[in-house]
N, C-alpha and C. Protein backbone atom coordinates (compact mmCIF):
# COMPACT_ATOMS: atom_id res chain seq x y z
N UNK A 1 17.79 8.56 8.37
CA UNK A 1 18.05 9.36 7.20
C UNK A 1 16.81 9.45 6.34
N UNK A 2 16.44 10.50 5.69
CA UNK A 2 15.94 10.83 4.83
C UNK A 2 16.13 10.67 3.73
N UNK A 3 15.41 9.93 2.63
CA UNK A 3 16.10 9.74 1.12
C UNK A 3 14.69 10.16 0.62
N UNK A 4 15.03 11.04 -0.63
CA UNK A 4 13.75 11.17 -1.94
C UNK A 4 14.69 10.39 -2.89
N UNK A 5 13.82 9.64 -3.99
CA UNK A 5 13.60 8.82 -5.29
C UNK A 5 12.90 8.53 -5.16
N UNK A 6 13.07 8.09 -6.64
CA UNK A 6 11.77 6.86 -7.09
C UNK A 6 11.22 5.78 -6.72
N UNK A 7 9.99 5.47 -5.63
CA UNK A 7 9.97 4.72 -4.89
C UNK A 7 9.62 3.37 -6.21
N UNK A 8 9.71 3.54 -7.45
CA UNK A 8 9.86 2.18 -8.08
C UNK A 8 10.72 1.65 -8.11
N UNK A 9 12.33 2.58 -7.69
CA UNK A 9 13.11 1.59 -8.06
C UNK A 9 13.93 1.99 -6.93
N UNK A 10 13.24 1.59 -5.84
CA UNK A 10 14.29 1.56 -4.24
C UNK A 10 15.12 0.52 -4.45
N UNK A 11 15.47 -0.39 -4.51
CA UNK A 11 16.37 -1.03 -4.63
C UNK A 11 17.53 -0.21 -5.03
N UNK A 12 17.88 0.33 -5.79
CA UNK A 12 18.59 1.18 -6.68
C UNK A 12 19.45 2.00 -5.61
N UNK A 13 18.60 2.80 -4.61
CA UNK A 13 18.86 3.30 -3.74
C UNK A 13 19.33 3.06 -1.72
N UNK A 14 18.59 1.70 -2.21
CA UNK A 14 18.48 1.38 -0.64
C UNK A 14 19.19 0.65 -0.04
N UNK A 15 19.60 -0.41 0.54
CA UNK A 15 20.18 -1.47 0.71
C UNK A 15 19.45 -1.94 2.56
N UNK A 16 19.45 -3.16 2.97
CA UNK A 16 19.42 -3.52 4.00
C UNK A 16 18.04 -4.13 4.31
N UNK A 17 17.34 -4.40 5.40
CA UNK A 17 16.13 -5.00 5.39
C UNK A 17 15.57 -3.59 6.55
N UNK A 18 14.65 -2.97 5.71
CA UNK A 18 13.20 -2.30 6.50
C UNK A 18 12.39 -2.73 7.45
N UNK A 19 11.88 -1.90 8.42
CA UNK A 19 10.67 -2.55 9.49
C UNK A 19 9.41 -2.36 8.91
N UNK A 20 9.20 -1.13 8.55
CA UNK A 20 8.01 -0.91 7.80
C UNK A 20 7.84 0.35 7.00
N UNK A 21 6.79 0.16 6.49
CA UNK A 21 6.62 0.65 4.83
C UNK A 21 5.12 1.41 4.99
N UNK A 22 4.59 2.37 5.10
CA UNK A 22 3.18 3.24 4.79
C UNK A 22 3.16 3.80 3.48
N UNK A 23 2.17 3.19 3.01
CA UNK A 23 1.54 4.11 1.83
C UNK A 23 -0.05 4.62 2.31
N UNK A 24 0.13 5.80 2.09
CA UNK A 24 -1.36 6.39 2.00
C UNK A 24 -2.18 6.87 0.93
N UNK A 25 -3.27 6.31 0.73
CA UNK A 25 -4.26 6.72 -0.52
C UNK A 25 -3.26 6.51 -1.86
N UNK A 26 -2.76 5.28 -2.28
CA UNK A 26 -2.17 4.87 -3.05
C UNK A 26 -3.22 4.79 -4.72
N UNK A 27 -3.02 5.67 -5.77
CA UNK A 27 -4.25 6.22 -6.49
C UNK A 27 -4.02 4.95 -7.90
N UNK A 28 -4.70 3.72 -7.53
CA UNK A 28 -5.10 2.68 -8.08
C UNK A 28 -5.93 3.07 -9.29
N UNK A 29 -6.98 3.28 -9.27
CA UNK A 29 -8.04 3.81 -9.74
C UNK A 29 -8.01 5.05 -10.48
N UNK A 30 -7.35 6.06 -9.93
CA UNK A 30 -7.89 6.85 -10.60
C UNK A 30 -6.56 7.61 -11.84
N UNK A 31 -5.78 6.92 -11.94
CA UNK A 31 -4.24 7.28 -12.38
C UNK A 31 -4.30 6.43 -13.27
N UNK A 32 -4.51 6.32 -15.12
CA UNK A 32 -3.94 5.73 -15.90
C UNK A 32 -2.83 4.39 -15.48
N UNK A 33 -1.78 5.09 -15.00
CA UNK A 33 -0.25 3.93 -15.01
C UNK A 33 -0.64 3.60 -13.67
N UNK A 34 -1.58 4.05 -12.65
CA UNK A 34 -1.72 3.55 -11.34
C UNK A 34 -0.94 2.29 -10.97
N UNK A 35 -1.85 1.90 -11.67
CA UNK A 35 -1.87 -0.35 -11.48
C UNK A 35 -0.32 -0.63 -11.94
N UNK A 36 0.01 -0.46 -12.77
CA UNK A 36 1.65 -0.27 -13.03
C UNK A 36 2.93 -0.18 -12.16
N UNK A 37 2.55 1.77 -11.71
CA UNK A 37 3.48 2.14 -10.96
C UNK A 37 3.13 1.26 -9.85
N UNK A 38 1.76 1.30 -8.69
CA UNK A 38 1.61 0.78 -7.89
C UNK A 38 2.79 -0.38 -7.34
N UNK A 39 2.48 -1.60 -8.26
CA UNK A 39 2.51 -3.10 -8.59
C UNK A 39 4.16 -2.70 -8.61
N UNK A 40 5.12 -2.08 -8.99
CA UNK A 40 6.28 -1.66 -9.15
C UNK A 40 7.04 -1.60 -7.58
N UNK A 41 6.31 -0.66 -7.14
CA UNK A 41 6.61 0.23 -6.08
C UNK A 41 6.21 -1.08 -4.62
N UNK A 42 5.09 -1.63 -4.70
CA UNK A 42 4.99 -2.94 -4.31
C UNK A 42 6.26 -4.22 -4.36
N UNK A 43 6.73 -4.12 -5.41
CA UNK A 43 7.40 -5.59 -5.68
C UNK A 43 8.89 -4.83 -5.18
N UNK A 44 9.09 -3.34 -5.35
CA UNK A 44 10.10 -2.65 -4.23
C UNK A 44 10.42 -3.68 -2.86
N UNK A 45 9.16 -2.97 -2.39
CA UNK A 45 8.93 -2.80 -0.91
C UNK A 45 9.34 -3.99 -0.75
N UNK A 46 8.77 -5.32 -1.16
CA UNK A 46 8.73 -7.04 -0.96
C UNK A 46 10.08 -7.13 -0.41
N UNK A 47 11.04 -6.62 -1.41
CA UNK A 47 12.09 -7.00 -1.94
C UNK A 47 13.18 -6.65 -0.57
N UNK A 48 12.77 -5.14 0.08
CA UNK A 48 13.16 -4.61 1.23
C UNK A 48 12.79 -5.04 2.85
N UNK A 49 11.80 -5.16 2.69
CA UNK A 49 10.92 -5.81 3.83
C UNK A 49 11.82 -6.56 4.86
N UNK A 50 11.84 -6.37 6.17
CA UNK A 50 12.32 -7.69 6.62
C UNK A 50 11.14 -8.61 6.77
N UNK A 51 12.09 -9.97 7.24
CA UNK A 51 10.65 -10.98 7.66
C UNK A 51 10.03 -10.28 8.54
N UNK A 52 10.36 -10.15 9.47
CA UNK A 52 9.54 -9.17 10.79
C UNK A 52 8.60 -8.14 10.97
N UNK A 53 9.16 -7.15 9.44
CA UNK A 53 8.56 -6.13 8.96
C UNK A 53 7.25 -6.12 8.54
N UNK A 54 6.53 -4.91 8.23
CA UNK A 54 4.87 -5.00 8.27
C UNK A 54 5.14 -3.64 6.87
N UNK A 55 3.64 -3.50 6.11
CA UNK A 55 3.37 -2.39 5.54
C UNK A 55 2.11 -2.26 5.96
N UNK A 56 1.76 -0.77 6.00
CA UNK A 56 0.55 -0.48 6.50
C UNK A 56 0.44 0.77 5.27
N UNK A 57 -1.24 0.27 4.60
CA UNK A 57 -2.08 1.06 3.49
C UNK A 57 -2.87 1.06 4.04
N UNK A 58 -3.58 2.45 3.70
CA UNK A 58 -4.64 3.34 3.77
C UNK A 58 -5.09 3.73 2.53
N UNK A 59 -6.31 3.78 2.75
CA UNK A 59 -7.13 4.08 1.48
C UNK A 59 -8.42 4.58 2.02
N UNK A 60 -8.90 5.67 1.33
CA UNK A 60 -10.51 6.35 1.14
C UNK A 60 -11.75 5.90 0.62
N UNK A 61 -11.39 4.77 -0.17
CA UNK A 61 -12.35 4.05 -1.11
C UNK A 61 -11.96 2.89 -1.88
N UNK A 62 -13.21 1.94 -2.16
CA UNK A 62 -12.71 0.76 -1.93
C UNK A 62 -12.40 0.58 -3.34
N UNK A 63 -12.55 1.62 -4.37
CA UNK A 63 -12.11 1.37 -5.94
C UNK A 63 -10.58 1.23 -5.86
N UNK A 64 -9.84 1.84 -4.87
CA UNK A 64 -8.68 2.14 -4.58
C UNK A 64 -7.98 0.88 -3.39
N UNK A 65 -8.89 0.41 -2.61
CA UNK A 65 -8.52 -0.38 -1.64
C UNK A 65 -8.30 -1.84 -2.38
N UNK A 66 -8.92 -2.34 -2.76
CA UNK A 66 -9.37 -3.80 -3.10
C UNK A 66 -8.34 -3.87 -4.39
N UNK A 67 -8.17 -2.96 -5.19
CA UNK A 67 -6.75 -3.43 -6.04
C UNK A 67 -5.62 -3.06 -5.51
N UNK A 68 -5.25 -2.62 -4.00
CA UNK A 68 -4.14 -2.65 -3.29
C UNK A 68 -3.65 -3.80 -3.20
N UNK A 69 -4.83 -3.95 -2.20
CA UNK A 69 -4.99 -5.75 -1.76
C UNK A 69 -4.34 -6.74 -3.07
N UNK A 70 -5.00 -6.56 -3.95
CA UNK A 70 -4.69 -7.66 -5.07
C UNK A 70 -2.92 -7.66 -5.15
N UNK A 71 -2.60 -5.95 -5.54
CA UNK A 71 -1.46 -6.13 -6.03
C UNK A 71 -0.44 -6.24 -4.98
N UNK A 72 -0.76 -5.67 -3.33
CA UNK A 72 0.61 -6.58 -2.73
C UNK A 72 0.42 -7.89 -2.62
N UNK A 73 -0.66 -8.77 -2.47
CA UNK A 73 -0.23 -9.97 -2.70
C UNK A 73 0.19 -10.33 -3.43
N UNK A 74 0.09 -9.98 -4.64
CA UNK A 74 0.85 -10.32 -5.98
C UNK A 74 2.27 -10.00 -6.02
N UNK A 75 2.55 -8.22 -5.36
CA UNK A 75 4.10 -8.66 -5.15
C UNK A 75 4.67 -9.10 -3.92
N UNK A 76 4.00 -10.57 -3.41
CA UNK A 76 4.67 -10.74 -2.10
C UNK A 76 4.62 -10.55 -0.67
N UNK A 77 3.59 -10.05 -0.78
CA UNK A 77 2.90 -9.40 1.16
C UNK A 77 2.07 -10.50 1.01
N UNK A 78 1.88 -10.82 2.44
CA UNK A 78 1.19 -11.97 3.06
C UNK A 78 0.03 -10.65 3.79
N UNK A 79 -1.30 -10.64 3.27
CA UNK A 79 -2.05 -9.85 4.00
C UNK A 79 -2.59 -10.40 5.69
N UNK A 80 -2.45 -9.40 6.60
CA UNK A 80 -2.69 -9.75 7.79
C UNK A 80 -4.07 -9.22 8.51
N UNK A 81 -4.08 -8.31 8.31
CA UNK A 81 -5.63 -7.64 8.53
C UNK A 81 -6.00 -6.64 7.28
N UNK A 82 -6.96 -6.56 6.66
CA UNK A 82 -7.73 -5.76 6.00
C UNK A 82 -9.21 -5.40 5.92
N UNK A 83 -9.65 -4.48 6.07
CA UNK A 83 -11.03 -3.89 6.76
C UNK A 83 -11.11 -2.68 6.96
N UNK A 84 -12.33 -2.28 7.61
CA UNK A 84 -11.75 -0.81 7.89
C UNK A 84 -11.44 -0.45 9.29
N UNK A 85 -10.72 1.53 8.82
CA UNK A 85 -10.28 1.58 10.13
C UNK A 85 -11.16 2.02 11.13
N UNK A 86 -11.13 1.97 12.40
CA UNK A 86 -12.02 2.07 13.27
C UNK A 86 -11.90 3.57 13.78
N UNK A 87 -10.91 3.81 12.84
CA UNK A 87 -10.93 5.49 13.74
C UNK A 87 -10.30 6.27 12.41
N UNK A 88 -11.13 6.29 11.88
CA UNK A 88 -10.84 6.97 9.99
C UNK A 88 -10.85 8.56 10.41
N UNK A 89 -10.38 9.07 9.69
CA UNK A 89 -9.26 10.41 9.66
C UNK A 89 -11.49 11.38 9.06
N UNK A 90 -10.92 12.61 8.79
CA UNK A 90 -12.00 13.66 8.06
C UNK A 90 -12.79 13.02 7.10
N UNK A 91 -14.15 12.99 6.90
CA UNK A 91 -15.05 12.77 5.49
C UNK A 91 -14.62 13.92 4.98
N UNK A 92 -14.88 13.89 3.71
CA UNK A 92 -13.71 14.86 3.31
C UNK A 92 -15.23 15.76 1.80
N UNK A 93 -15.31 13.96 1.28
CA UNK A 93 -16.72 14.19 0.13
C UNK A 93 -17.49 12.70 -0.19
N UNK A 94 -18.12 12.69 -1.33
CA UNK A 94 -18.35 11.42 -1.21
C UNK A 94 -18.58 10.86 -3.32
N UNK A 95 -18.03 9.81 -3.01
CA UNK A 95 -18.12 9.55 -4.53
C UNK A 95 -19.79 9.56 -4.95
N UNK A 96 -18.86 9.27 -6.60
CA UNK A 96 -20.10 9.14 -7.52
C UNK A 96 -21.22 7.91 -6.88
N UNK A 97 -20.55 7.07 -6.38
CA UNK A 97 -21.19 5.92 -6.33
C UNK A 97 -22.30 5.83 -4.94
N UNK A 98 -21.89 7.64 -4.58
CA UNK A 98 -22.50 7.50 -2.94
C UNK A 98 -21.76 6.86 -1.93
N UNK A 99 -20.71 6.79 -1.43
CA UNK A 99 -19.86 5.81 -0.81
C UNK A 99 -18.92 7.33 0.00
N UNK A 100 -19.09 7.43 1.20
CA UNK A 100 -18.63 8.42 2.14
C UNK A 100 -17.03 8.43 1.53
N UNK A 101 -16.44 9.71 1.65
CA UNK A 101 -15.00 9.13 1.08
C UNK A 101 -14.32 9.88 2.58
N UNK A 102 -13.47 9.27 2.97
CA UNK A 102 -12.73 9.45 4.70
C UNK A 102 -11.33 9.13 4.13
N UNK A 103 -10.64 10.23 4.96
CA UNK A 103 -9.13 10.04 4.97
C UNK A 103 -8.93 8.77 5.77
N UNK A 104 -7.93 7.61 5.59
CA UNK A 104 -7.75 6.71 5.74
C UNK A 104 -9.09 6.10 6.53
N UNK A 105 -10.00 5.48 5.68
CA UNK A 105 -11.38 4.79 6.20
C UNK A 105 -10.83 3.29 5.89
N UNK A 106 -10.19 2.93 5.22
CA UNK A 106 -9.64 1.53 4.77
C UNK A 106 -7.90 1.08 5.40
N UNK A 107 -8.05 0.08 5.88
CA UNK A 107 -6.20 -0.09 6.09
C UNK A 107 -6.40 -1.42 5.85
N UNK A 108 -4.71 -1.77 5.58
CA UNK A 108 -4.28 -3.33 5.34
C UNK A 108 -3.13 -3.28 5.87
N UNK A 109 -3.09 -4.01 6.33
CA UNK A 109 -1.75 -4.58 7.22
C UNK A 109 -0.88 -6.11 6.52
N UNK A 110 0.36 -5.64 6.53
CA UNK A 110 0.59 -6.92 5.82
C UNK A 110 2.26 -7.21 5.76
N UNK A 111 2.61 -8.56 5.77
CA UNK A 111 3.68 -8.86 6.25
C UNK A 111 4.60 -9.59 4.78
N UNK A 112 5.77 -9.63 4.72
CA UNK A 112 6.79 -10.20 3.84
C UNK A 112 5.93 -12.00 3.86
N UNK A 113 5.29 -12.34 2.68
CA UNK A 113 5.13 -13.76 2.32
C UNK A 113 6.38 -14.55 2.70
N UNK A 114 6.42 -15.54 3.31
CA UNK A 114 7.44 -16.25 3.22
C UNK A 114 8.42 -17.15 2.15
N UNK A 115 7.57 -16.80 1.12
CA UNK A 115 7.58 -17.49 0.24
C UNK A 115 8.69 -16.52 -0.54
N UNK A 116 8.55 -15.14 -0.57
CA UNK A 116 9.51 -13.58 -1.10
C UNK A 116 10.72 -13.76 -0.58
N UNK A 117 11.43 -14.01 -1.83
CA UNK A 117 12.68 -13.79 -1.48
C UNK A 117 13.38 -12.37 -0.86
């Protein structure tokens, strides 16, 4: 099945334990409430996850990657691989900073902490 809402407040909507979870180019950085909604939408997912289950993020740049990282561990993902991907999607442009920007050039892989209820 198909469901649209608010992926902050899946719970609301969902019930049961998930296999896995993709977010792509999740906009950390460049979105005011980013870090907010993000960290929200994160402590979701935790909450759904089975143990078994995985999330897989993608990201273009590492202003955007590296506070992924922070905030699913924070809500609860046990990170499993993070680096880049070996087979990144179109260069697309490149930031201010000079830094190639590629459709999914960054991924993290990452599993329900055991510790998450």
């Amino acid at each position: 099945n198909f469901v649209a809402g608010d992926a902050q407040n899946l719970t609301d909507f969902l019930t049961g334990a998930y296999q896995l979870a993709i977010f792509e180019h999740p906009n950390l950085a460049t979105s005011p409430d980013g870090p907010k909604v993000w960290q929200r939408i994160f402590r979701e997912t935790a909450k759904l996850l089975d143990v078994n289950g995985a999330v897989v993020l993608t990201s273009f740049w590492l202003n955007d990657h590296i506070p992924a990282q922070r905030a699913l561990e924070r809500a609860g993902h046990e990170i499993i691989y993070n680096g880049r991907n070996r087979f990144p999607g179109k260069r697309f442009d490149t930031a201010d900073n000079g830094e190639p920007l590629a459709f999914d050039k960054y991924i993290i892989v990452a599993k329900k902490s055991p510790s998450t209820p």
